[in-house]
Structures are given as C-alpha cells and as structure tokens.
Protein backbone atom coordinates (compact mmCIF):
# COMPACT_ATOMS: atom_id res chain seq x y z
CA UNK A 1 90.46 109.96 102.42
CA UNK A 2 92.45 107.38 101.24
CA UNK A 3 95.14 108.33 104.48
CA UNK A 4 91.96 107.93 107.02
CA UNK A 5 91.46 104.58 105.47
CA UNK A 6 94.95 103.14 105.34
CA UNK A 7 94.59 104.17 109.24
CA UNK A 8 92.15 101.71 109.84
CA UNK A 9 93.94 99.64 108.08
CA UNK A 10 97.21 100.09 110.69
CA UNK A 11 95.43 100.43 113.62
CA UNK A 12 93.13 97.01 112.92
CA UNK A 13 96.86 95.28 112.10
CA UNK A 14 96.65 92.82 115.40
CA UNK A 15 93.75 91.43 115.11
CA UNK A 16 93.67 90.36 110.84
CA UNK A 17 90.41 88.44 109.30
CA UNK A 18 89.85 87.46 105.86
CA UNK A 19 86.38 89.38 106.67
CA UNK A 20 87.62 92.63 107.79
CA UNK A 21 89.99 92.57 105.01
CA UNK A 22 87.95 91.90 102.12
CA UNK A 23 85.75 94.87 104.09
CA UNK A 24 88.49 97.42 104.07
CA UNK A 25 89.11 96.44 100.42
CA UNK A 26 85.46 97.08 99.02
CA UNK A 27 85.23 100.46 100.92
CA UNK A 28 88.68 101.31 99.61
CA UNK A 29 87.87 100.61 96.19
CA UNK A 30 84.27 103.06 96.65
CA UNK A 31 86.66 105.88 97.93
CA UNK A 32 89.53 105.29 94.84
CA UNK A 33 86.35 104.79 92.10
CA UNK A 34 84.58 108.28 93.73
CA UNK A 35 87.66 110.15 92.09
CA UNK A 36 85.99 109.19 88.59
CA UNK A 37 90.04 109.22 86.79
CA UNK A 38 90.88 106.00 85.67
CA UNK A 39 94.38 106.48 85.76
CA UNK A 40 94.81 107.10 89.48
CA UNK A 41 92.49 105.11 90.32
CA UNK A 42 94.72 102.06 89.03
CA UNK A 43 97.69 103.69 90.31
CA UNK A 44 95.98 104.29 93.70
CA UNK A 45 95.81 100.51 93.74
CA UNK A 46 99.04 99.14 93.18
CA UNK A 47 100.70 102.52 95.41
CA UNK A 48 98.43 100.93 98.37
CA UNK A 49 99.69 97.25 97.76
CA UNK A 50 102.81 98.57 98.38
CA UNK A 51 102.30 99.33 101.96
CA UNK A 52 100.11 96.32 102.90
CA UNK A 53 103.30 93.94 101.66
CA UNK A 54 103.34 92.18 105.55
CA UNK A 55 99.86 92.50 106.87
CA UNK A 56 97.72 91.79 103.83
CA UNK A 57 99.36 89.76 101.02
CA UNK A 58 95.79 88.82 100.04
CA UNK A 59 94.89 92.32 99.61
CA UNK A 60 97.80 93.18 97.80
CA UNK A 61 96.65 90.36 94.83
CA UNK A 62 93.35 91.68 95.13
CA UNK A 63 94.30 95.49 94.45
CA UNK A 64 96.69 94.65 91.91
CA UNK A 65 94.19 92.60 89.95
CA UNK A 66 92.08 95.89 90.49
CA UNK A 67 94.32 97.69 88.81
CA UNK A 68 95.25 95.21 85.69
CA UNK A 69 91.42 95.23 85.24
CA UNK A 70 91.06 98.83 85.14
CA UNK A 71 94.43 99.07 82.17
CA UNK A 72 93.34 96.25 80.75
CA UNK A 73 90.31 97.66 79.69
CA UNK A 74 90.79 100.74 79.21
CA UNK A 75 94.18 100.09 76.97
CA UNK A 76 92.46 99.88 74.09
CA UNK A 77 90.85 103.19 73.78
CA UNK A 78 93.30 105.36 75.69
CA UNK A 79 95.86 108.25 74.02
CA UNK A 80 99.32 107.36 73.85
CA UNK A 81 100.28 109.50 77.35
CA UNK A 82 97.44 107.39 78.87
CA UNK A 83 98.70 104.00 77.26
CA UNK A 84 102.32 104.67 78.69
CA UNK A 85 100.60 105.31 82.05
CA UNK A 86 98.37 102.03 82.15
CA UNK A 87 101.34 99.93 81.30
CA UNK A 88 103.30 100.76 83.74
CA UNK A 89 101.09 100.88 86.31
CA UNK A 90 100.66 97.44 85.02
CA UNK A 91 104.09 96.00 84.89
CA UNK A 92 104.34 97.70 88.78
CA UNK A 93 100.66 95.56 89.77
CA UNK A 94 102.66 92.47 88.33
CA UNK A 95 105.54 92.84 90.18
CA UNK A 96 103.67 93.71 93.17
CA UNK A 97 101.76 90.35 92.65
CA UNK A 98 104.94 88.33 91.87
CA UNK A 99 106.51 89.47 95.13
CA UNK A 100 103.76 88.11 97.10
CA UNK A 101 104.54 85.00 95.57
CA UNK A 102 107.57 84.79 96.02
CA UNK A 103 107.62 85.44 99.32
CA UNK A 104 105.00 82.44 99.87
CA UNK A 105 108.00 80.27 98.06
CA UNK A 106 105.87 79.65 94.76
CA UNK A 107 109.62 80.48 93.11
CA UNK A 108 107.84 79.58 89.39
CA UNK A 109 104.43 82.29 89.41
CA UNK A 110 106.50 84.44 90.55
CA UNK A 111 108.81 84.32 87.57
CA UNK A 112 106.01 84.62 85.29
CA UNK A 113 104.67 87.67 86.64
CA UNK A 114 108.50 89.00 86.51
CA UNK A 115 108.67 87.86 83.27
CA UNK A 116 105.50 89.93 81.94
CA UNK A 117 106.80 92.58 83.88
CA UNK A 118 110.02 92.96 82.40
CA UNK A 119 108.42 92.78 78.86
CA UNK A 120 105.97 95.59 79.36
CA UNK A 121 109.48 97.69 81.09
CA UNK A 122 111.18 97.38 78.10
CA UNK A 123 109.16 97.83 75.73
CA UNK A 124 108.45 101.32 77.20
CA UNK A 125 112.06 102.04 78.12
CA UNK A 126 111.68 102.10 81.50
CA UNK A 127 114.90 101.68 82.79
CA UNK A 128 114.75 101.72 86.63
CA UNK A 129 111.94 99.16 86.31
CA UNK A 130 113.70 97.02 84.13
CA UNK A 131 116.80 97.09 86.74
CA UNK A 132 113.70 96.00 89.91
CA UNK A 133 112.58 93.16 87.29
CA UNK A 134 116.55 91.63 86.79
CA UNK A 135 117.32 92.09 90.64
CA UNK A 136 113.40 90.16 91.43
CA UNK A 137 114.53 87.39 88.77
CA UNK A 138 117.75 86.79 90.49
CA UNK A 139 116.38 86.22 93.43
CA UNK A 140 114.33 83.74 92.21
CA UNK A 141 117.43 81.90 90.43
CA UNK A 142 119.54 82.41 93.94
CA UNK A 143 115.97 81.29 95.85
CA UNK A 144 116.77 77.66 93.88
CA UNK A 145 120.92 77.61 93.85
CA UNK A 146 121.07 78.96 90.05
CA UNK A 147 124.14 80.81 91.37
CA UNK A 148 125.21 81.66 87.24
CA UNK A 149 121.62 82.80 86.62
CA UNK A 150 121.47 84.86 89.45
CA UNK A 151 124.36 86.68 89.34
CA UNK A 152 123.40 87.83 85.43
CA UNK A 153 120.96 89.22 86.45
CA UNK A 154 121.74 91.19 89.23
CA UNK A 155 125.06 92.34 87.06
CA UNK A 156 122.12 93.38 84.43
CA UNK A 157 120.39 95.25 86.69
CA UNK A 158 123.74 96.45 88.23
CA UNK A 159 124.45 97.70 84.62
CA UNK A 160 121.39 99.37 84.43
CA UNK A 161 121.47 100.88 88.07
CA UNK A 162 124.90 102.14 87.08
CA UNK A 163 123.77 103.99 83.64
CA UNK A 164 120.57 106.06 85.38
CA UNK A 165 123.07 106.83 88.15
CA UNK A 166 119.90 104.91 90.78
CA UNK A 167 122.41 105.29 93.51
CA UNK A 168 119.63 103.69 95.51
CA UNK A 169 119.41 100.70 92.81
CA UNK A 170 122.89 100.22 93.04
CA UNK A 171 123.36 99.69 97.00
CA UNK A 172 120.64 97.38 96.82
CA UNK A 173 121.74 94.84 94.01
CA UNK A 174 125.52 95.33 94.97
CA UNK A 175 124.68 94.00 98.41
CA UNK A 176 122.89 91.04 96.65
CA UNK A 177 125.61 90.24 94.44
CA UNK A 178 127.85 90.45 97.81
CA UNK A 179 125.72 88.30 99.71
CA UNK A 180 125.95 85.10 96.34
CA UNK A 181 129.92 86.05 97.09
CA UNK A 182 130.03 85.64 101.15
CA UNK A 183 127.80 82.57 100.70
CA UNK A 184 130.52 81.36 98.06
CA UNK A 185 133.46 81.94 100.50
CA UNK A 186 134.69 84.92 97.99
CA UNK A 187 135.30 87.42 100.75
CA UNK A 188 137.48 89.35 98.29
CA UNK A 189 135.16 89.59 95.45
CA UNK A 190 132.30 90.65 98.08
CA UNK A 191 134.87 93.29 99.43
CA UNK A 192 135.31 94.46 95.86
CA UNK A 193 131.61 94.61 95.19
CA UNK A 194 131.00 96.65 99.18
CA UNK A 195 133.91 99.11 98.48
CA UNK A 196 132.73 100.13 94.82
C-alpha cells in the first residue's frame, strides 16, 4: 500500500501544492497507523522522508516529526530491543530534518538537529550513524569557511568509515575531504586522499 501511495506521490511531482501535499500526508499516515506496530510505523516515516528529499521538503519535516512523536512517547514504556529501535529511528528523523535545513541554508538548526543526532548515535554505539552525523557537521563548518572544523570531522567520520570497513562511507567523505583540498589548491593532498 504504502508503494501505490508513494506512486501518487511521483506521478503528481509536476504539478506540487501545499494542499495536495498535506493530502497525501494525512492518507499516508491512515495507511502507516492501519499496521497497528508502533515501531514501523515510525520507521515507515522517516524511510519515506528519505525519498521525498527534492519534491517535498515540507513533508519530509512533517513525517519526521511523526515519527519523533510516535518514540517520544512511547520511549518511556518500551523494552530495551524496542528502546534501541525508537532511538534510532529518532536520531535518523533528526537528521532527516537537519538536512532539509540545511539545504534551505539555515547552516545553525541544522547543527542542532546534527548535534542531537550524534548524541543519541553514540550513546547506542551506532557507528555508521555516528560517521553520517561527523560528515553532515562538516558540511555545515565547510558551508561557512570553518575549513579546520570541517576537515575534523570528516577525518572523524573517515576514521569511523575506515574501522566498520563502510566502503560506501568512505568514498563519500574521502571525496569531501578532496573537494576542502582542490578548493585549497592542494592537488597533491586531494590526489593522496582519491588514490587511497
């Protein structure tokens, strides 16, 4: 059901409205809720956001704070397999969120929800999304010319990349760290980082 909807949602894509959007979002949230699990129903939420990233940033915020409602309250009477799950279906709504913002420039919400995100990442060990958190923060710090800043963190989440062998990770922060290198005229360095 959820594939039939996300149809609409494509196939509606030229022709966007605050109306129709809020729409889709209400009868997407009566087809998640009808599967009665909490859990995937706030992961159902923040896996959609991810594909509505360029059509629907609005929607995105709007899922994801679907989603942070649904941990939120159920947090605090959930088994430990079920707390695990909530937060980091959390930290992943708050990153979702803080991309949006940062791709509408607002450099300094999007740190915060970065920030929260990172917390919740670590304290559950999660290592591939603590190594998405560093490489989001140093964009933010290359986003305002923090060169030093930026480059810590992507080496952090280089490091971390690195040690859970995220191959995948690793191409993608690498060519980051590259890209602070070209724009510094240190072709050699950004060779270095390309060829390992």
């Amino acid at each position: 059901m959820i594939i039939v909807l996300l149809g609409c949602i494509t196939i509606g894509g030229n022709q966007p409205s605050k109306a129709r959007n809020y729409n889709v979002v209400d009868s997407l949230d009566s087809v998640i809720r009808f599967s009665g699990q909490d859990t995937s129903v706030a992961r159902a939420y923040v896996d959609l956001t991810e594909r509505l990233f360029q059509l629907y940033p609005d929607t995105v915020i709007s899922l994801c704070n679907k989603a942070l409602e649904i941990a939120n309250a159920r947090l605090s009477t959930s088994d430990e397999k079920e707390t695990r799950s909530y937060l980091l279906t959390k930290a992943q709504a708050l990153n979702n969120i803080g991309l949006i913002y940062y791709k509408r420039g607002k450099l300094d919400t999007a740190h915060q929800y970065y920030l929260e995100c990172l917390s919740i990442f670590e304290q559950q060990e999660e290592k591939n999304g603590m190594a998405t958190c560093y490489n989001n923060i140093g964009s933010i710090y290359k986003s305002r010319g923090d060169i030093k800043r930026a480059l810590d963190n992507y080496h952090s989440a280089l490091n971390i990349c690195q040690e859970t062998n995220n191959n995948q990770g690793i191409n993608h922060v690498s060519n980051n760290i590259g890209l602070i290198y070209i724009n510094q005229g240190a072709y050699t360095k950004a060779l270095d980082i390309y060829n390992k």
